[in-house]
Structures are given as C-alpha cells and as structure tokens.
N, C-alpha and C. Protein backbone atom coordinates (compact mmCIF):
# COMPACT_ATOMS: atom_id res chain seq x y z
N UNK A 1 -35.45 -38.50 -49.64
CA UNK A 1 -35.88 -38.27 -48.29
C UNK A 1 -37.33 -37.80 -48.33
N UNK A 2 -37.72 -38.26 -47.65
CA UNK A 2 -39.72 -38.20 -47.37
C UNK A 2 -40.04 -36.99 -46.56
N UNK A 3 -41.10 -36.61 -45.72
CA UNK A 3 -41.02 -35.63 -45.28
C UNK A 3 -40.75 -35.55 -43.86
N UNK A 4 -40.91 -35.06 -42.91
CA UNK A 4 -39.81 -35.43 -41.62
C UNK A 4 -41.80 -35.37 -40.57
N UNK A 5 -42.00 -36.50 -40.20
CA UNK A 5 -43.20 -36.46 -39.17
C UNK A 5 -43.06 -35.43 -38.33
N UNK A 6 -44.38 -35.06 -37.34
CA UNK A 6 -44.62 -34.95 -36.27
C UNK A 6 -43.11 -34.84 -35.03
N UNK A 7 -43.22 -36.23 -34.95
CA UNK A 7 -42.66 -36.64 -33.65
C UNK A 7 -40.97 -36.38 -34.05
N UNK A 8 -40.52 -36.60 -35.19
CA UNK A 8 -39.13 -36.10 -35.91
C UNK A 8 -39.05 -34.05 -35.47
N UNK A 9 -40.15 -33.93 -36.42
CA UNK A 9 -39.70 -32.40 -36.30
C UNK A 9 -39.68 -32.07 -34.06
N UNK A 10 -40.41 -32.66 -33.18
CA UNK A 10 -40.16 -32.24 -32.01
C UNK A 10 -38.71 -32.39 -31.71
N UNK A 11 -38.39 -33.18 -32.24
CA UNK A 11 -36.76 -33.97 -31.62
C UNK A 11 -36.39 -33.09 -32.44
N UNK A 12 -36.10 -32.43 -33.68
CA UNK A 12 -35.03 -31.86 -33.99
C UNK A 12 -35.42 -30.54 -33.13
N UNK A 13 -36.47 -29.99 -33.03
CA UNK A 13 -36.79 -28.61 -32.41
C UNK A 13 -35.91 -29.13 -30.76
N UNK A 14 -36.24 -29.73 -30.12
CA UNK A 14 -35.73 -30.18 -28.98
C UNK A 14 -34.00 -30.23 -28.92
N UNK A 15 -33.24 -30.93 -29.98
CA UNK A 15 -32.08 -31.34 -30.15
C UNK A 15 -31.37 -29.21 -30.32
N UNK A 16 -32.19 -28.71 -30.76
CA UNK A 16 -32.02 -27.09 -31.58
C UNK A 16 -31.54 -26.14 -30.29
N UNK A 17 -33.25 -26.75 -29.60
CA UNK A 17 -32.83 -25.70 -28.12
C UNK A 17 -31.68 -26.32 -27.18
N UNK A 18 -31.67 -27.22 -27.11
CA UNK A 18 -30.48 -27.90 -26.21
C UNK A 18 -29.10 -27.40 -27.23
N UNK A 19 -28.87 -27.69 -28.12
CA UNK A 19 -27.50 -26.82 -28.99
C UNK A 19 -27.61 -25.32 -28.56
N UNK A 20 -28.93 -24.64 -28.54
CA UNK A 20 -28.43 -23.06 -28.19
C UNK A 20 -28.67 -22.78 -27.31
N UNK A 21 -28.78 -23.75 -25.73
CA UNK A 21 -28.06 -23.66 -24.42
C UNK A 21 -26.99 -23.93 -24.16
N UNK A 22 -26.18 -24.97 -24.86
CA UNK A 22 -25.39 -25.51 -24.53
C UNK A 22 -24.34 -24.03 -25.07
N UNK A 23 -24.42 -23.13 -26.46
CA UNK A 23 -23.89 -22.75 -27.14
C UNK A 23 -23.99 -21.28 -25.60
N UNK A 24 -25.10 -20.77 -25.51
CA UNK A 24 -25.38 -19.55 -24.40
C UNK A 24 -24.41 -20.43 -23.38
N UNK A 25 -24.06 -21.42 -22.69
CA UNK A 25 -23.07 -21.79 -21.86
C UNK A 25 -21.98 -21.50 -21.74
N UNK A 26 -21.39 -22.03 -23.33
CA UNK A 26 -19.93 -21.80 -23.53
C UNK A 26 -19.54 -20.53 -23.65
N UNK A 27 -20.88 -19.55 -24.15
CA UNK A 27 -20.30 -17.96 -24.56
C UNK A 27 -19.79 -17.48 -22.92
N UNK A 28 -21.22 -17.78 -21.64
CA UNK A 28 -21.18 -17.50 -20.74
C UNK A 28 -20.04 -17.97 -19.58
N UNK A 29 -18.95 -19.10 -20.45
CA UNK A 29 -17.88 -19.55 -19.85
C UNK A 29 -16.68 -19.02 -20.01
N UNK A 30 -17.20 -18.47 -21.34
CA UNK A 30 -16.03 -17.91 -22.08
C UNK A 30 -15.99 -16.19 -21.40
N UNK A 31 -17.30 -15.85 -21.06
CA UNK A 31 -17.44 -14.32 -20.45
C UNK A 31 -16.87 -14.36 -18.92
N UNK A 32 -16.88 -15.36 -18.30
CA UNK A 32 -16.92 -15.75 -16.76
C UNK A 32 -14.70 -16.07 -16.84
N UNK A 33 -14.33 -16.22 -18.14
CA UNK A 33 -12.82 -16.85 -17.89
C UNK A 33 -12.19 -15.33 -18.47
N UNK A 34 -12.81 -14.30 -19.09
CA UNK A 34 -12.11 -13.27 -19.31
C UNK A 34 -12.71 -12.62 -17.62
N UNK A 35 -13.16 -12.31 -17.26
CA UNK A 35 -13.55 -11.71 -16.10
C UNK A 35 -12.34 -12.35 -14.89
N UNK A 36 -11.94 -13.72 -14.60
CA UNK A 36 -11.19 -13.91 -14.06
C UNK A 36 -9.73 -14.06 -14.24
N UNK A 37 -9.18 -13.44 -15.51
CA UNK A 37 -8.22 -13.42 -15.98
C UNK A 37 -7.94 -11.94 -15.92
N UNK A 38 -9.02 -10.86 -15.92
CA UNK A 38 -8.92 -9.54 -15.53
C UNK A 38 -8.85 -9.13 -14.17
N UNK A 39 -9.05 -10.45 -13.00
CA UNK A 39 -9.18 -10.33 -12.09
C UNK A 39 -7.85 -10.38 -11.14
N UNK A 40 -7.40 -11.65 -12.36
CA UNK A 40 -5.81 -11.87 -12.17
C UNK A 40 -5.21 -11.02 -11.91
N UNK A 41 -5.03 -10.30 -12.84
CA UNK A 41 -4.11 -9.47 -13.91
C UNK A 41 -4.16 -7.88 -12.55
N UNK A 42 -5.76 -7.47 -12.31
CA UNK A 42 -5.86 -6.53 -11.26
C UNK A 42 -5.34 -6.86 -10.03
N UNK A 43 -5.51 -8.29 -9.56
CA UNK A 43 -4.64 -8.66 -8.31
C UNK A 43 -3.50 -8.37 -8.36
N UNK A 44 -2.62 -9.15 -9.32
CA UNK A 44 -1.09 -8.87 -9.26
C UNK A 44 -0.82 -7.21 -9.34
N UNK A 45 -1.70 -6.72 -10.11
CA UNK A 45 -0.87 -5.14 -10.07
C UNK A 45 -0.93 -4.73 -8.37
N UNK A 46 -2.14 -4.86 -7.99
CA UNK A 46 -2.77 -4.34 -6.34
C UNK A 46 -1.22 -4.88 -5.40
N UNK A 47 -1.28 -6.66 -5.72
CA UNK A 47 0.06 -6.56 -5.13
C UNK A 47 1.37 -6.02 -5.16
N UNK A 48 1.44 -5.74 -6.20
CA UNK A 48 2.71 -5.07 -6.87
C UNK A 48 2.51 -3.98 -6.28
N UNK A 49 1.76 -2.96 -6.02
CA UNK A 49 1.96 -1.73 -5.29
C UNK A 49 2.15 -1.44 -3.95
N UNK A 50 1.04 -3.04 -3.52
CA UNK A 50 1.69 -3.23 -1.96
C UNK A 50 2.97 -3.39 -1.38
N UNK A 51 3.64 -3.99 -2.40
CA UNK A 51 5.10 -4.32 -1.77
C UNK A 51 5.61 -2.99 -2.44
N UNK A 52 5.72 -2.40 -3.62
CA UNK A 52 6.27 -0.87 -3.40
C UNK A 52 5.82 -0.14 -2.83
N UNK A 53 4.63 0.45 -1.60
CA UNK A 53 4.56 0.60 -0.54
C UNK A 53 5.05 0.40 0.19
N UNK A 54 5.16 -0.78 1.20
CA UNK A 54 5.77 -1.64 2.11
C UNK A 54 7.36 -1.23 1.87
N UNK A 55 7.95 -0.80 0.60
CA UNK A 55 9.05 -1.07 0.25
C UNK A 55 9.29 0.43 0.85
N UNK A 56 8.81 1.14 0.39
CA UNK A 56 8.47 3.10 0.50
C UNK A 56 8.25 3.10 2.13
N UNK A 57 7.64 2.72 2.86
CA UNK A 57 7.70 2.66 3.83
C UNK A 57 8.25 2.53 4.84
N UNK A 58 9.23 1.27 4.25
CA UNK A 58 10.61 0.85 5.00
C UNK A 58 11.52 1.69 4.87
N UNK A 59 11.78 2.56 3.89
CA UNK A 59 12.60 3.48 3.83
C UNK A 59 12.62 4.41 4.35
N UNK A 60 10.97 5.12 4.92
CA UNK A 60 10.58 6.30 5.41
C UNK A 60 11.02 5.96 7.06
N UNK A 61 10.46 5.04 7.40
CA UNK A 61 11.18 4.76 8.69
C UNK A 61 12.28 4.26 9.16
N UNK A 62 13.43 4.27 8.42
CA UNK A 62 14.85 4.43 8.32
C UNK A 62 15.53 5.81 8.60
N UNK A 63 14.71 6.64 7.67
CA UNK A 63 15.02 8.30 7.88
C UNK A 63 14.28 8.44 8.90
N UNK A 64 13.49 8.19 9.43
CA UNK A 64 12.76 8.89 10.55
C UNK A 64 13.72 8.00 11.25
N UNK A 65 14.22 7.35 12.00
CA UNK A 65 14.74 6.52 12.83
C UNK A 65 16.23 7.81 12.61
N UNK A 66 16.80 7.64 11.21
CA UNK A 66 18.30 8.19 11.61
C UNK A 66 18.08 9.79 11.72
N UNK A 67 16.86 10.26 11.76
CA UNK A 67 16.33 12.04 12.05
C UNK A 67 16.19 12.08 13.21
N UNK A 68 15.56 11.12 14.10
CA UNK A 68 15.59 11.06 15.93
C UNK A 68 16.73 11.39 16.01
N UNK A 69 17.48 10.13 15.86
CA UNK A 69 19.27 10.03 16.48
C UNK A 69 19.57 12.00 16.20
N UNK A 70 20.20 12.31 14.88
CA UNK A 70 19.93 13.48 14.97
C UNK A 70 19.68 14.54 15.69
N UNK A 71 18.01 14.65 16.26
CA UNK A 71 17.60 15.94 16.80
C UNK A 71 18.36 15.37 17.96
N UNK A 72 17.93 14.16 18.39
CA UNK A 72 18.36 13.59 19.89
C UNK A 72 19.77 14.78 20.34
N UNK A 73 20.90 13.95 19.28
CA UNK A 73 22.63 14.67 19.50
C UNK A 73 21.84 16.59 19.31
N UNK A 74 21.36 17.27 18.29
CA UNK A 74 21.17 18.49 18.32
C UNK A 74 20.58 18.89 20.05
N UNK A 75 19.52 18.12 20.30
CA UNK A 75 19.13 18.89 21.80
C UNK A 75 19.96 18.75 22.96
N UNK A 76 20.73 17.36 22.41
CA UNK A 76 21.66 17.59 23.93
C UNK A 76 22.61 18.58 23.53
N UNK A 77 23.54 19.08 22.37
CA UNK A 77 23.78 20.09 22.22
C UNK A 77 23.32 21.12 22.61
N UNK A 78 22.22 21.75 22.55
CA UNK A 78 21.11 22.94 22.69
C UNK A 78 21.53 22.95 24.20
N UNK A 79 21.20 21.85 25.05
CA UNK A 79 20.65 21.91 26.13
C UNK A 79 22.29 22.01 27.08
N UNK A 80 23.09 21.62 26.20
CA UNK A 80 24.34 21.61 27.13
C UNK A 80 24.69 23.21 26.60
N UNK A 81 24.66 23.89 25.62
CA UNK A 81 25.11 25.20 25.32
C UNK A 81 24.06 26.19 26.24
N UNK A 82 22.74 25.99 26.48
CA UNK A 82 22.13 26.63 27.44
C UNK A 82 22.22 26.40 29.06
N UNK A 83 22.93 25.74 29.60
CA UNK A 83 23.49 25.33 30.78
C UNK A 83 24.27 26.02 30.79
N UNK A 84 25.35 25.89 29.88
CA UNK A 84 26.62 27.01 29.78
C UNK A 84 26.48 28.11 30.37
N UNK A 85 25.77 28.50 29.16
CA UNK A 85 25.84 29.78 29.13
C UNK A 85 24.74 30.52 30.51
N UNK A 86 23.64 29.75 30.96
CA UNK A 86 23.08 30.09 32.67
C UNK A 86 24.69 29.84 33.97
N UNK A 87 25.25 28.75 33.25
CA UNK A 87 26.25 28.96 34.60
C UNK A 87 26.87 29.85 34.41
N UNK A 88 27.56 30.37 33.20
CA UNK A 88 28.41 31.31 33.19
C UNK A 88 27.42 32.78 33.61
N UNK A 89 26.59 32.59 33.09
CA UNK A 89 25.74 33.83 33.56
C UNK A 89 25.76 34.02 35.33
N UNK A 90 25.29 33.36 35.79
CA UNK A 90 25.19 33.18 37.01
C UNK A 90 26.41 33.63 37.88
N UNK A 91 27.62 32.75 37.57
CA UNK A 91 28.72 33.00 38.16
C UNK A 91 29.32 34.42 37.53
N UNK A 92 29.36 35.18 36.91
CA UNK A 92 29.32 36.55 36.59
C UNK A 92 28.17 37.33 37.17
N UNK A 93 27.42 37.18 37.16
CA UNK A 93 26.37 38.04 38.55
C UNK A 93 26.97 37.85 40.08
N UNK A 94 27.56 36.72 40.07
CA UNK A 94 27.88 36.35 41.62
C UNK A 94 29.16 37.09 41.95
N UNK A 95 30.05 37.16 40.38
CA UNK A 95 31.47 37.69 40.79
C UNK A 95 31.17 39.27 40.74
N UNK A 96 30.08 39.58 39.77
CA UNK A 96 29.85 41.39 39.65
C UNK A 96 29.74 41.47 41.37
N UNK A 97 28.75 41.36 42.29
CA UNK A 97 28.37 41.23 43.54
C UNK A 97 29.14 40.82 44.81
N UNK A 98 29.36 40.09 43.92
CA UNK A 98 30.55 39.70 45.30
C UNK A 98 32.08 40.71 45.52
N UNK A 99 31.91 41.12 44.39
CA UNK A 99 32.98 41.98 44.05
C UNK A 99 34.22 41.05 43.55
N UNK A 100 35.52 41.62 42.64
CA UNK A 100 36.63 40.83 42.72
C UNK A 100 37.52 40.57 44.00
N UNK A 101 38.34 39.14 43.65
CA UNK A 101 38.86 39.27 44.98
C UNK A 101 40.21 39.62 44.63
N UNK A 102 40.63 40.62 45.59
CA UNK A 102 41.79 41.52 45.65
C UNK A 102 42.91 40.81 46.44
C-alpha cells in the first residue's frame, strides 16, 4: 500500500466525523429511550396511587354516608326525648297550678 493522497485522507477524515455523529446519535437515542422508560415506569406508579386513592376515597364516603344515617336516627332521638320531657314538664306545671282534681 502507497501512501494515502490528499483527496483520500479528506474522505477518510469526512467518513470519521460522520461515524462519530452517527455514534453521538445512537448514545443520544439510547439516553432519550432510558428517559422514557423511566417515564413509563413513573406513570404507572402515579396511576397506581390514583386508583388507591379513588379506592380510599370510596370508602371514606361510605362511612360518611352510613355516619349521617346515624346522627340523623341519634337527633331524632335527642329531639323526641327533649319534647318529652318539655311536655311532661309543662303538663306538671299546669297540674302543680291548676291544682289536683279532687
């Protein structure tokens, strides 16, 4: 082999830089496919907590739903034992006053 011209050595210098773009490409494809595979990977968890949320949630407003019903029955309780006890009050002031009937 003779010695490599001029116009040879441009083409291999040329052929050199085009190999270590092409090579900076693939690294930068290869950096760009872990980034969206981490992206994946963070989505699914994000979803995964949404629906155990959503899931936590549904439950919380089950108990809050069967805690209404609850106080609901407790106040009409309350409210019927304090009626009571004003009528009975009442009608014992009326019978102290009125006197018994003989």
């Amino acid at each position: 082999m003779g010695e490599m011209n001029q116009g040879d050595k441009q083409r291999l210098d040329r052929i050199e830089e085009k190999i270590d773009r092409m090579s900076e490409a693939v690294i930068a494809l290869a950096r760009a496919e872990e980034k969206i595979i981490s992206l994946d990977e963070t989505t699914r968890m994000i979803l995964q907590k949404m629906v155990n949320q959503d899931e936590r949630l549904r439950k919380v407003e089950n108990i809050q739903h069967e805690n209404e019903s609850t106080i609901k029955t407790i106040k009409s309780i309350v409210w019927t034992t304090i009626s009571a006890l004003i009528t009975t009050a009442v009608a014992t002031l009326a019978w102290l006053f009125t006197g018994s009937p003989e």
